[in-house]
C-alpha atoms as a PDB file:
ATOM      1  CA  UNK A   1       0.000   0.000   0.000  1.00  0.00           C
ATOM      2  CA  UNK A   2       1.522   3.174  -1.328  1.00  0.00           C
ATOM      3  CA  UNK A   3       0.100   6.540   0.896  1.00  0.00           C
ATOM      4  CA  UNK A   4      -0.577  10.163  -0.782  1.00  0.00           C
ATOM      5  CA  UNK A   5      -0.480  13.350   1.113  1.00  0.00           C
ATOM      6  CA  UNK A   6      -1.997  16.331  -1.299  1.00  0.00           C
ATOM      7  CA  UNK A   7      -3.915  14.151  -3.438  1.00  0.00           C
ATOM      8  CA  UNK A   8      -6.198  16.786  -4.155  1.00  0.00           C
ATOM      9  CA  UNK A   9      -3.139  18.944  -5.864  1.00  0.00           C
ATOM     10  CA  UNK A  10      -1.606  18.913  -8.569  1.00  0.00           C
ATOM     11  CA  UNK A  11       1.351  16.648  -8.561  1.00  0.00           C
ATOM     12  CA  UNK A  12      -0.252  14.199  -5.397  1.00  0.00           C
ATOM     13  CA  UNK A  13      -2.887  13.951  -8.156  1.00  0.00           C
ATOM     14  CA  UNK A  14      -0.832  12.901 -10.583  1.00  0.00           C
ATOM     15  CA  UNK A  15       0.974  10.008  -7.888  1.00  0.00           C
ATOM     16  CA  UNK A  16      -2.091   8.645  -7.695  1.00  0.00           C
ATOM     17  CA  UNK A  17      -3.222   8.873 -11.234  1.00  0.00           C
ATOM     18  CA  UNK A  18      -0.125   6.755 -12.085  1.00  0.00           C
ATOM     19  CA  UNK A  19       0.320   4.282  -9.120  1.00  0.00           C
ATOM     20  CA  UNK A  20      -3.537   3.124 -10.115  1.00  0.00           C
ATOM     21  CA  UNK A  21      -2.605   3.174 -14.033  1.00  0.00           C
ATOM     22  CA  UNK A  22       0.007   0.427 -12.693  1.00  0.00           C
ATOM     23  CA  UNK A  23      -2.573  -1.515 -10.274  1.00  0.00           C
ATOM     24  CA  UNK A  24      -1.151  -0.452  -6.852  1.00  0.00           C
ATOM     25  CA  UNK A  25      -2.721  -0.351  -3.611  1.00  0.00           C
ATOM     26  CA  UNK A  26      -2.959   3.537  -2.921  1.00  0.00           C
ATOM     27  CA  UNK A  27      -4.266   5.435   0.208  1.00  0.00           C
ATOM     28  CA  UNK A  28      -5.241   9.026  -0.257  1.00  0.00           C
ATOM     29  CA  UNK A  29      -4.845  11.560   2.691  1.00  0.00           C
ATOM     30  CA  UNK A  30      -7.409  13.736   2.631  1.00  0.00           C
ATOM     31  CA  UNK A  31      -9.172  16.636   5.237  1.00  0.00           C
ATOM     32  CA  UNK A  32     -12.252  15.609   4.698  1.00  0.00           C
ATOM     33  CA  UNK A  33     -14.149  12.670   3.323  1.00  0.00           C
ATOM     34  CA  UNK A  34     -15.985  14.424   0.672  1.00  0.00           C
ATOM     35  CA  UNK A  35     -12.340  15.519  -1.011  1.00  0.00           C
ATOM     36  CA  UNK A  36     -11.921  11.542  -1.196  1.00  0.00           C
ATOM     37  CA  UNK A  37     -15.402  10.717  -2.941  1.00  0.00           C
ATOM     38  CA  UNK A  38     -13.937  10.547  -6.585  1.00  0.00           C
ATOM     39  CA  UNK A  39     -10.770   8.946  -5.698  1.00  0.00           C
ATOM     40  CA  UNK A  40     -12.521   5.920  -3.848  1.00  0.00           C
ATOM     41  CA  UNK A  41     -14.806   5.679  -7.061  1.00  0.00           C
ATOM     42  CA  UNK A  42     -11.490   4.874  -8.890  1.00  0.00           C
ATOM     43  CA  UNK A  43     -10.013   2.235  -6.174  1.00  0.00           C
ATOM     44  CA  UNK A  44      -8.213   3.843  -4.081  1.00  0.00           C
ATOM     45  CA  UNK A  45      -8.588   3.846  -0.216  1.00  0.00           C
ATOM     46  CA  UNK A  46      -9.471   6.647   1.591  1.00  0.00           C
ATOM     47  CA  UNK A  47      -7.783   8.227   5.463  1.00  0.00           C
ATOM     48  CA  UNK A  48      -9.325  11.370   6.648  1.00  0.00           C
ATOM     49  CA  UNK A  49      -6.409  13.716   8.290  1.00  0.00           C
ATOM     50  CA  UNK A  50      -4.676  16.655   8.793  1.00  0.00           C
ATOM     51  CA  UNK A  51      -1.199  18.011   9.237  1.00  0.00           C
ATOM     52  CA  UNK A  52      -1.724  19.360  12.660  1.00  0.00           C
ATOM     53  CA  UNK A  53      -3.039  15.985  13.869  1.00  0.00           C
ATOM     54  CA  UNK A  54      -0.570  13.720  14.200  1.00  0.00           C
ATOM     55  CA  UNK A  55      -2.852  10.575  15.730  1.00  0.00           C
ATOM     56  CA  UNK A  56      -4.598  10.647  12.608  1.00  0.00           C
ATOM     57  CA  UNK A  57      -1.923  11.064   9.509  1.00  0.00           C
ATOM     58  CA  UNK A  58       0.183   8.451  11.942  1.00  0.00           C
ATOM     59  CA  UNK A  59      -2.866   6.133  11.603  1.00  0.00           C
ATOM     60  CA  UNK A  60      -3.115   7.409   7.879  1.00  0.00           C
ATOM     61  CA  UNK A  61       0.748   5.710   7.490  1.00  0.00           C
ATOM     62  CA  UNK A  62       0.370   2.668   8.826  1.00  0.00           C
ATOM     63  CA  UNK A  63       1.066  -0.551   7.032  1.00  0.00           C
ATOM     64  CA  UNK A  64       2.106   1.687   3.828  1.00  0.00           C
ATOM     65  CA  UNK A  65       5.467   0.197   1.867  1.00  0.00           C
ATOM     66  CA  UNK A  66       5.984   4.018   1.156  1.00  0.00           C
ATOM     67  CA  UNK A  67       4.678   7.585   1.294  1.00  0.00           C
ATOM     68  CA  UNK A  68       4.625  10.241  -0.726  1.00  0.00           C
ATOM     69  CA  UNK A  69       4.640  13.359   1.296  1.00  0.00           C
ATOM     70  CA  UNK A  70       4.367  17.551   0.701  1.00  0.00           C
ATOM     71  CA  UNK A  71       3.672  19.969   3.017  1.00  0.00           C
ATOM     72  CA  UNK A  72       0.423  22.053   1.318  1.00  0.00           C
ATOM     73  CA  UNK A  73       1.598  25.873   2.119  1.00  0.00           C
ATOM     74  CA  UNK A  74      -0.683  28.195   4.250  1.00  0.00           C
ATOM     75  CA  UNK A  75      -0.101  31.496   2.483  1.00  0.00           C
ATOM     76  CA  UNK A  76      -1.881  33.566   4.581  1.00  0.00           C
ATOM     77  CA  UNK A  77      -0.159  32.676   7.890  1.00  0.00           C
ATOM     78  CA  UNK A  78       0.917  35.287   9.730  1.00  0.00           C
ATOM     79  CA  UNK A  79       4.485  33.591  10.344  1.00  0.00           C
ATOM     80  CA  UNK A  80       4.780  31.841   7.773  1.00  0.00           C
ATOM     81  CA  UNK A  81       7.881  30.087   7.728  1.00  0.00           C
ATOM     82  CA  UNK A  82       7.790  29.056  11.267  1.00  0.00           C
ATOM     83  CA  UNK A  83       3.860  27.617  10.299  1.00  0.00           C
ATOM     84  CA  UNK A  84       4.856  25.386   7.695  1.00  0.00           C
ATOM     85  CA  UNK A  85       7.663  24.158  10.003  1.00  0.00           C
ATOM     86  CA  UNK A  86       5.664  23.243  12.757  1.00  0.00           C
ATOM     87  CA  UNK A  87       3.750  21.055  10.054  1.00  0.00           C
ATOM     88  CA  UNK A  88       6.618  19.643   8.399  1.00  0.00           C
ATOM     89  CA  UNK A  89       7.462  18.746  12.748  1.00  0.00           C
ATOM     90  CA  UNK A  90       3.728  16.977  13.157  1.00  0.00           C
ATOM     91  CA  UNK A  91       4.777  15.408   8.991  1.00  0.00           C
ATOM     92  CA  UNK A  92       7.972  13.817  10.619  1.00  0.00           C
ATOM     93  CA  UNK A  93       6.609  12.673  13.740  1.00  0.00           C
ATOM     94  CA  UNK A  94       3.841  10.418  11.930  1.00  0.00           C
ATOM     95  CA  UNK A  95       5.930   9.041   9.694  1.00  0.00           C
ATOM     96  CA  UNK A  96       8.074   7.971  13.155  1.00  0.00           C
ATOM     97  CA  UNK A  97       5.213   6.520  14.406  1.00  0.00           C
ATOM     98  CA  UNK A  98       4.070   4.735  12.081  1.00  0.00           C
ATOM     99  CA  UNK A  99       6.936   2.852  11.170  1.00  0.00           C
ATOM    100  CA  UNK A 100       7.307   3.769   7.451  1.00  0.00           C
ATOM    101  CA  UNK A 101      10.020   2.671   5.826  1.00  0.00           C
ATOM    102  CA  UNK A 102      10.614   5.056   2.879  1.00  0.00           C
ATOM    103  CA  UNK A 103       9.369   8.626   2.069  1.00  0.00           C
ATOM    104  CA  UNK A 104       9.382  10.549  -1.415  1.00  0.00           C
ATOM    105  CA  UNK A 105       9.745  13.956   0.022  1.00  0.00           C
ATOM    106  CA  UNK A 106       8.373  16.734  -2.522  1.00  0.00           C
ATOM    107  CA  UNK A 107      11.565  19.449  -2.223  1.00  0.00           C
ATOM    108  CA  UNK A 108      12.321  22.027  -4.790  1.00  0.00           C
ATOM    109  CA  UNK A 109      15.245  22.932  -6.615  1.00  0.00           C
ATOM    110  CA  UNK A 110      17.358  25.118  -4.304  1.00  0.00           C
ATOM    111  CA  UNK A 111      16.348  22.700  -1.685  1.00  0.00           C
ATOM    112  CA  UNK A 112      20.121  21.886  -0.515  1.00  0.00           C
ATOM    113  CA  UNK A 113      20.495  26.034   0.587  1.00  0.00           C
ATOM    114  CA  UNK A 114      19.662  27.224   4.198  1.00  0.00           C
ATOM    115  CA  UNK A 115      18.902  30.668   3.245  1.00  0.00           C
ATOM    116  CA  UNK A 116      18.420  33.643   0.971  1.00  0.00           C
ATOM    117  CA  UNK A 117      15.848  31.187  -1.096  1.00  0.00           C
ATOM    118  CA  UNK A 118      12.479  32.634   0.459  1.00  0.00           C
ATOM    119  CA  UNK A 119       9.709  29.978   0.881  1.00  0.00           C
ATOM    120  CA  UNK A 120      12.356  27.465  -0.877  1.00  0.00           C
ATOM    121  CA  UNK A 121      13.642  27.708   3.136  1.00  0.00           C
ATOM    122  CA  UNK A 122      10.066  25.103   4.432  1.00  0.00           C
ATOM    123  CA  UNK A 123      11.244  22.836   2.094  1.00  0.00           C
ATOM    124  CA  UNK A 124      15.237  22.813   2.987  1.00  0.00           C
ATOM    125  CA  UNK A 125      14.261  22.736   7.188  1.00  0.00           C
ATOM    126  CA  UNK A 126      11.866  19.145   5.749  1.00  0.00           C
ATOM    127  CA  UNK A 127      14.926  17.935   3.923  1.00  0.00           C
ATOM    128  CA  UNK A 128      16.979  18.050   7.069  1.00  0.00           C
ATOM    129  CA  UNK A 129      13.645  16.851   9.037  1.00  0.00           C
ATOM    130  CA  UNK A 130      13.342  13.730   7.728  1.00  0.00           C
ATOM    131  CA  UNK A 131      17.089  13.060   7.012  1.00  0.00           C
ATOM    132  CA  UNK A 132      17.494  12.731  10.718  1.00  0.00           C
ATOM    133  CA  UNK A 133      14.547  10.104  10.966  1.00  0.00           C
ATOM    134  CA  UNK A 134      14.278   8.027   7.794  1.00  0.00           C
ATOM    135  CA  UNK A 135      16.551   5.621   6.832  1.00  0.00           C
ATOM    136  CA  UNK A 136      14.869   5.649   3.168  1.00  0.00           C
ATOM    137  CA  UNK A 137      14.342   8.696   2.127  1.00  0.00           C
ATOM    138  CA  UNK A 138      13.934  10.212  -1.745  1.00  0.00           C
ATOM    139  CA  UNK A 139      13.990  13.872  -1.839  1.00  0.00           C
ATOM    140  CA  UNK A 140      12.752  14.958  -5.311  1.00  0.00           C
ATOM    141  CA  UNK A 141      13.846  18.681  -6.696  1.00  0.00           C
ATOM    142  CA  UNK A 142      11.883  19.869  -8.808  1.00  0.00           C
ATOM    143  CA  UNK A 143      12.451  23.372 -10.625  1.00  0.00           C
ATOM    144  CA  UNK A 144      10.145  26.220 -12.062  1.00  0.00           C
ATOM    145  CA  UNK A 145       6.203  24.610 -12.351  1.00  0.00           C
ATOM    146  CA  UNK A 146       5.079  25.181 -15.709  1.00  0.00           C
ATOM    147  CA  UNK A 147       1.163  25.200 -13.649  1.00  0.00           C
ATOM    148  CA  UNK A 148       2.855  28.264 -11.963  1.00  0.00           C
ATOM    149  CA  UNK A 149       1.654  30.260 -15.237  1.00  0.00           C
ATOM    150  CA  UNK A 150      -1.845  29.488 -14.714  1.00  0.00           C
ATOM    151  CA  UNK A 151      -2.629  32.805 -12.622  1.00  0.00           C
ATOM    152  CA  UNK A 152      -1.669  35.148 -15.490  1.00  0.00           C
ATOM    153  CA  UNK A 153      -3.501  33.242 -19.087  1.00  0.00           C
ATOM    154  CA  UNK A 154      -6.447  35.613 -17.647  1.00  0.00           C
ATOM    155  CA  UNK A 155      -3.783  39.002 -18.508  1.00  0.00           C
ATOM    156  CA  UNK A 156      -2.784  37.087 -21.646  1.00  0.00           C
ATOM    157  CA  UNK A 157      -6.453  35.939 -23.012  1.00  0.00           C
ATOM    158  CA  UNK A 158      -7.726  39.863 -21.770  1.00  0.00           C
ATOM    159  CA  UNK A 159      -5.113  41.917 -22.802  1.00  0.00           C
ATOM    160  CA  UNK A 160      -2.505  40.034 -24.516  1.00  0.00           C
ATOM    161  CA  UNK A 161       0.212  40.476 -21.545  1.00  0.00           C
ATOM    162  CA  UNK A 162       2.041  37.708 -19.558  1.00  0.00           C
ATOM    163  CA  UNK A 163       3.200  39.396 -16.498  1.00  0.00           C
ATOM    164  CA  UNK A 164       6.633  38.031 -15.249  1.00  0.00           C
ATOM    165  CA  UNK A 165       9.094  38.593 -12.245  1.00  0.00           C
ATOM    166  CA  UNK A 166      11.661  36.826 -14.546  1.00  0.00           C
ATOM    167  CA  UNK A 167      13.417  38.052 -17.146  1.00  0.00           C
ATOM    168  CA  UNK A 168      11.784  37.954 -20.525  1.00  0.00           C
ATOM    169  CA  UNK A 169      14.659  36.127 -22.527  1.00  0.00           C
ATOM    170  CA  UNK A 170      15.862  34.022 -19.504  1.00  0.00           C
ATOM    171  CA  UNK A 171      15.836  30.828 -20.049  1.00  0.00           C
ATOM    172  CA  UNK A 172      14.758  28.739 -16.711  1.00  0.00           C
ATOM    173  CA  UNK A 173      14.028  25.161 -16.103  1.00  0.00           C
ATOM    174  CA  UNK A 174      10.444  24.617 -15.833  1.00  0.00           C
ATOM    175  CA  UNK A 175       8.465  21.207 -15.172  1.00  0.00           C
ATOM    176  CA  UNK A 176       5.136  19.902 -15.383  1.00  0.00           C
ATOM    177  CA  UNK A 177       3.269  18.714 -12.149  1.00  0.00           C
ATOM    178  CA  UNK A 178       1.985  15.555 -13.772  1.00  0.00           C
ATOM    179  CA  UNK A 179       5.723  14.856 -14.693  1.00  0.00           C
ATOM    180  CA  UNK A 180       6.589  15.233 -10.892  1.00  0.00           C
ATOM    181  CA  UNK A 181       3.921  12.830 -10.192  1.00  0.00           C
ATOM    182  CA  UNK A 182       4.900  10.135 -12.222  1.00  0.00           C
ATOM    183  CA  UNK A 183       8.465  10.358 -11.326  1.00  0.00           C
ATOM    184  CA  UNK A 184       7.788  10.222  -7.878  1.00  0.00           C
ATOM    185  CA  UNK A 185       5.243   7.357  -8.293  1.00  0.00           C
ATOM    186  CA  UNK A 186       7.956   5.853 -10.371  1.00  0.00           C
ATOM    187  CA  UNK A 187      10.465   6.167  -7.269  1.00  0.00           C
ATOM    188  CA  UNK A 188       7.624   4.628  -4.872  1.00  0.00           C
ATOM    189  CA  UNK A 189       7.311   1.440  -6.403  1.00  0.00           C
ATOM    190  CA  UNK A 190      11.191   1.085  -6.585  1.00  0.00           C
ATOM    191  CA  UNK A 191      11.517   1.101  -3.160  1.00  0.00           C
ATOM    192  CA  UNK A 192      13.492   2.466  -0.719  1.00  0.00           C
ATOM    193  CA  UNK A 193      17.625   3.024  -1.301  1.00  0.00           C
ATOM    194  CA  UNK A 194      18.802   5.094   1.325  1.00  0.00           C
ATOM    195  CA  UNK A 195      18.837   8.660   0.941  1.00  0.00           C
ATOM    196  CA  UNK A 196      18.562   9.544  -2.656  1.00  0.00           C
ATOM    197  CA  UNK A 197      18.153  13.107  -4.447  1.00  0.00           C
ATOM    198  CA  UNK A 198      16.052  13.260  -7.403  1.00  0.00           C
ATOM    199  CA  UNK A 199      16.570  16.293  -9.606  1.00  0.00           C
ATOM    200  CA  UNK A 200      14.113  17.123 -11.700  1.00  0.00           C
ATOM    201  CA  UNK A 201      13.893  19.433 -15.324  1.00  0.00           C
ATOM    202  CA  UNK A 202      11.087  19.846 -18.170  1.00  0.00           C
ATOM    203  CA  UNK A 203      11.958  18.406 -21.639  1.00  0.00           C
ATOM    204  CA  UNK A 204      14.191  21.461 -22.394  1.00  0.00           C
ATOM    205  CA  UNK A 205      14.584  25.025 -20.790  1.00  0.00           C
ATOM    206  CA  UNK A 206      11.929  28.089 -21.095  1.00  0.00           C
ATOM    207  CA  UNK A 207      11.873  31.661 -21.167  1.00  0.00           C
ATOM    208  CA  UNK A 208       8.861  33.755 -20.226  1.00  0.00           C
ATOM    209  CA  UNK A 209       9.179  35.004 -23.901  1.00  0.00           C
ATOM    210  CA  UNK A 210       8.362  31.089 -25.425  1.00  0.00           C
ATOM    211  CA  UNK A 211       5.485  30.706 -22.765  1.00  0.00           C
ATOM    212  CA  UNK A 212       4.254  34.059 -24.339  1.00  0.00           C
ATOM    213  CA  UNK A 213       4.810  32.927 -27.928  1.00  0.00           C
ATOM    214  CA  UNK A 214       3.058  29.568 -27.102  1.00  0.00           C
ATOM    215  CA  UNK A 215       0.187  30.796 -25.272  1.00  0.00           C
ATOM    216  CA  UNK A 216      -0.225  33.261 -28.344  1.00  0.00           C
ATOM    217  CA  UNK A 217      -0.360  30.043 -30.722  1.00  0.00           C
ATOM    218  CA  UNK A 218      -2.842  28.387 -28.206  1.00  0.00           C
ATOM    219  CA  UNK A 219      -5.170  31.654 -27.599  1.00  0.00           C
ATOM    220  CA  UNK A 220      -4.705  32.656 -31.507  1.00  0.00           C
ATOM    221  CA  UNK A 221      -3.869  36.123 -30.412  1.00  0.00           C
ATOM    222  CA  UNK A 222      -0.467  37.976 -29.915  1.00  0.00           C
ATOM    223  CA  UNK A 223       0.847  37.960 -26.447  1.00  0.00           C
ATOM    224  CA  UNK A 224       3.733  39.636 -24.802  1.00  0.00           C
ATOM    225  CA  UNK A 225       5.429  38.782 -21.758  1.00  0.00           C
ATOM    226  CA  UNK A 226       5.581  41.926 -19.789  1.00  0.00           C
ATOM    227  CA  UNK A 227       8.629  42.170 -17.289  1.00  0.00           C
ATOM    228  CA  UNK A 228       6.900  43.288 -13.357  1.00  0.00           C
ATOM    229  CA  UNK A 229      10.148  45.391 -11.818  1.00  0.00           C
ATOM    230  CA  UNK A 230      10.724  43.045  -7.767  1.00  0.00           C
ATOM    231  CA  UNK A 231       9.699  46.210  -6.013  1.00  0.00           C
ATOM    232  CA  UNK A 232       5.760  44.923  -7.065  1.00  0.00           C
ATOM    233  CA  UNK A 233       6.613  41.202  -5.496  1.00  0.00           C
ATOM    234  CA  UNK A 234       5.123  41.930  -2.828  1.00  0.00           C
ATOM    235  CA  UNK A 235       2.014  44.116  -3.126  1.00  0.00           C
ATOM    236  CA  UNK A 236       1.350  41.450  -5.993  1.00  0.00           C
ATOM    237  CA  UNK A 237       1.272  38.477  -3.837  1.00  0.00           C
ATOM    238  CA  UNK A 238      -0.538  40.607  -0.863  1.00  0.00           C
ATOM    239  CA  UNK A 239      -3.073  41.147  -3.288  1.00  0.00           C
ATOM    240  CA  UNK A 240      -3.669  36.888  -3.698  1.00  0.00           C
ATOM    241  CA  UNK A 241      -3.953  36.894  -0.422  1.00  0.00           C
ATOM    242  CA  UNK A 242      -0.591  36.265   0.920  1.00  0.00           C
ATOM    243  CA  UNK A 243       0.497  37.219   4.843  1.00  0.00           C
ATOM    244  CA  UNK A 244       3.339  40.121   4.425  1.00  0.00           C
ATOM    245  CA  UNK A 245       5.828  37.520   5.443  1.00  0.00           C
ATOM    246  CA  UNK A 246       5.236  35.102   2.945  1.00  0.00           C
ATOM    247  CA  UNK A 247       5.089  38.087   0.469  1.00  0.00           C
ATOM    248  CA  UNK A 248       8.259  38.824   1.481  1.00  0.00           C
ATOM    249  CA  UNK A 249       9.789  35.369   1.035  1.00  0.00           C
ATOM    250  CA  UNK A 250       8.806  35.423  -2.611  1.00  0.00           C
ATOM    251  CA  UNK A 251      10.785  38.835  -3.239  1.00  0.00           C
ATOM    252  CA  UNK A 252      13.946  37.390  -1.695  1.00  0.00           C
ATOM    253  CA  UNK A 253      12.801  33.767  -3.572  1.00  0.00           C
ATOM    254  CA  UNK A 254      12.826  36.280  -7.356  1.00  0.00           C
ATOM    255  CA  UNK A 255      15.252  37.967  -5.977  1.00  0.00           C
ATOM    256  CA  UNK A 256      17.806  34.951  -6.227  1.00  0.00           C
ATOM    257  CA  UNK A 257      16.785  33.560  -9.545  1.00  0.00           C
ATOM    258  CA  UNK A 258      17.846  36.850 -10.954  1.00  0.00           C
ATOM    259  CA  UNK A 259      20.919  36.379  -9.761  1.00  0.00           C
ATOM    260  CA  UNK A 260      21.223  32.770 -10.201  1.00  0.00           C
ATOM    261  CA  UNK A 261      21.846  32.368  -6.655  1.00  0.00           C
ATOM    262  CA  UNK A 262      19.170  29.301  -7.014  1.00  0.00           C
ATOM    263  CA  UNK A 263      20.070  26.264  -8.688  1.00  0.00           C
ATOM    264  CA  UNK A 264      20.498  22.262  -8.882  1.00  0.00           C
ATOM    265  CA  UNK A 265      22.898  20.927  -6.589  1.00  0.00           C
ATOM    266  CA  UNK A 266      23.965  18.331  -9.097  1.00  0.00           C
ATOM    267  CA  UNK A 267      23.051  19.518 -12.883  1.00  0.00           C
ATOM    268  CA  UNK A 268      24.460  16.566 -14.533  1.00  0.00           C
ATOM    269  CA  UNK A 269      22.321  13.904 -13.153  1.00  0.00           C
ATOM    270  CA  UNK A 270      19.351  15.597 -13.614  1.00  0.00           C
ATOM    271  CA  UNK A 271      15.969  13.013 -14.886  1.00  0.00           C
ATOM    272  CA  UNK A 272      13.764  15.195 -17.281  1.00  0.00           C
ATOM    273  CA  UNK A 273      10.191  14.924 -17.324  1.00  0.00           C
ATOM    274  CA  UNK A 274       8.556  14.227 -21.542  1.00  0.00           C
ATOM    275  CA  UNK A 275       5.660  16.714 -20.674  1.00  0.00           C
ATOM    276  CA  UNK A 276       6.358  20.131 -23.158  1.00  0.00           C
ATOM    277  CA  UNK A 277       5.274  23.371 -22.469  1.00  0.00           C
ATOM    278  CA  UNK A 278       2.661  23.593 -25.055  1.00  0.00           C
ATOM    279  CA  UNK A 279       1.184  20.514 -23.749  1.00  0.00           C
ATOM    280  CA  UNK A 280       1.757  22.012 -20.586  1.00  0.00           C
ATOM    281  CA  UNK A 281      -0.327  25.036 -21.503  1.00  0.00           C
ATOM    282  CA  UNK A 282      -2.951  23.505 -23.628  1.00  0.00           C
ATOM    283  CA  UNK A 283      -4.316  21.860 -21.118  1.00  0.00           C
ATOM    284  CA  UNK A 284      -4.042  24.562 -18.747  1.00  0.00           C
ATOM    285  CA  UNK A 285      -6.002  27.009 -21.366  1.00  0.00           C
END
């Protein structure tokens, strides 16, 4: 029995999608049991829990072969950083408990820095979490999500602008959540090795500029990406909702991928996902 945390997102979605494709025994972790209705229609088992209740995500783990776990991000905590620790704490403690033997952590590229990365910082405190208490443990990287676009095709389709905090003509690594997914499904079923880091890239690198170009082909309309100056990080993200520290921990976060400050750890091992942008983006659209 393989276990899911964030089935309900995008790439815990896409775990699931793929262990069932293969005919494995999956558990979905969900808050409540009306988020697990369509996945126990298509086999899979169903454990109502939280993150801040340990008794029931430990009881959520038990008797899994693995577990594929993210910590879901509460933007609009006040303390951000320290609230998603505290989580990733209650994570680590049920997976203690409940005797699992391997974990396929959801990381991010940038993953191996302790600072200066913004919210990239939640997911290097869970690396170090769970190195100290797993004895299998896969830690998979991923870099740039091409879903991360999604917010701005309503700019693009209205007024034929793609705002960016990235530079127009860089070229980034960007992935596909449903590439994620399968991947770390992929590294479920083979089992536990130690501790292993999985790197992850797209088919081939991006630049705000092709997303443009290819939403333009999708939309049938001319779009540019328009280059947003850091200063309007913040009031941007305030205005989704964000708390004004996890605002501020995406302005440091842009702040290092303009200076290439954020990167892989090991760029020539890196496993690419098949999923292009334009398929990407199609579907998206």
């Amino acid at each position: 029995m393989f276990v899911v945390v964030g089935a309900t997102g995008n790439t815990g979605s896409a775990v699931v999608d793929t262990l069932l494709s293969k005919k494995q025994p999956v558990r979905v972790v969900v808050r409540s049991a009306d988020k697990g209705v369509a996945w126990k229609a298509k086999g899979a088992d169903v454990a109502v829990a939280s993150l801040d209740d340990v008794s029931a995500l430990t009881k959520a783990f038990e008797g899994a072969t693995g577990v594929y776990l993210m910590v879901p991000p509460n933007y609009g905590a006040t303390a951000w950083l320290s609230d998603q620790q505290a989580r990733m704490d209650r994570a680590a403690e049920a997976v203690v408990k409940s005797g699992v033997s391997h974990v396929v952590y959801l990381s991010s590229i940038g993953g191996q820095l302790p600072s200066g990365t913004g919210p990239i910082r939640a997911v290097h405190y869970g690396e170090g979490k769970l190195t100290g208490a797993m004895t299998h443990l896969t830690i998979l990287r991923p870099p740039y999500f091409m879903e991360n676009w999604v917010p701005v095709i309503g700019a693009a389709k209205a007024q034929g602008v793609l705002p960016t905090f990235i530079a127009p003509q860089a070229k980034i690594p960007m992935i596909a959540a449903r590439d994620i997914g399968r991947i770390g499904a992929e590294r479920l079923m083979a089992g536990g090795r130690g501790k292993q880091i999985v790197e992850l890239a797209g088919p081939e690198e991006y630049s705000p500029e092709q997303v443009a170009t290819v939403l333009g082909q999708i939309l049938g309309k001319a779009v540019t990406a328009q280059h947003a100056p850091l200063s309007a990080v913040i009031p941007t993200f305030k205005s989704f909702g964000f708390s004004d520290e996890a605002a501020k921990l995406f302005e440091e976060m842009y702040a290092s991928f303009s200076t290439g400050a954020v990167g892989y750890e090991t760029p020539d091992k890196l496993v690419r996902g098949t999923v292009t942008l334009q398929e990407a983006l199609r579907g998206m659209v």
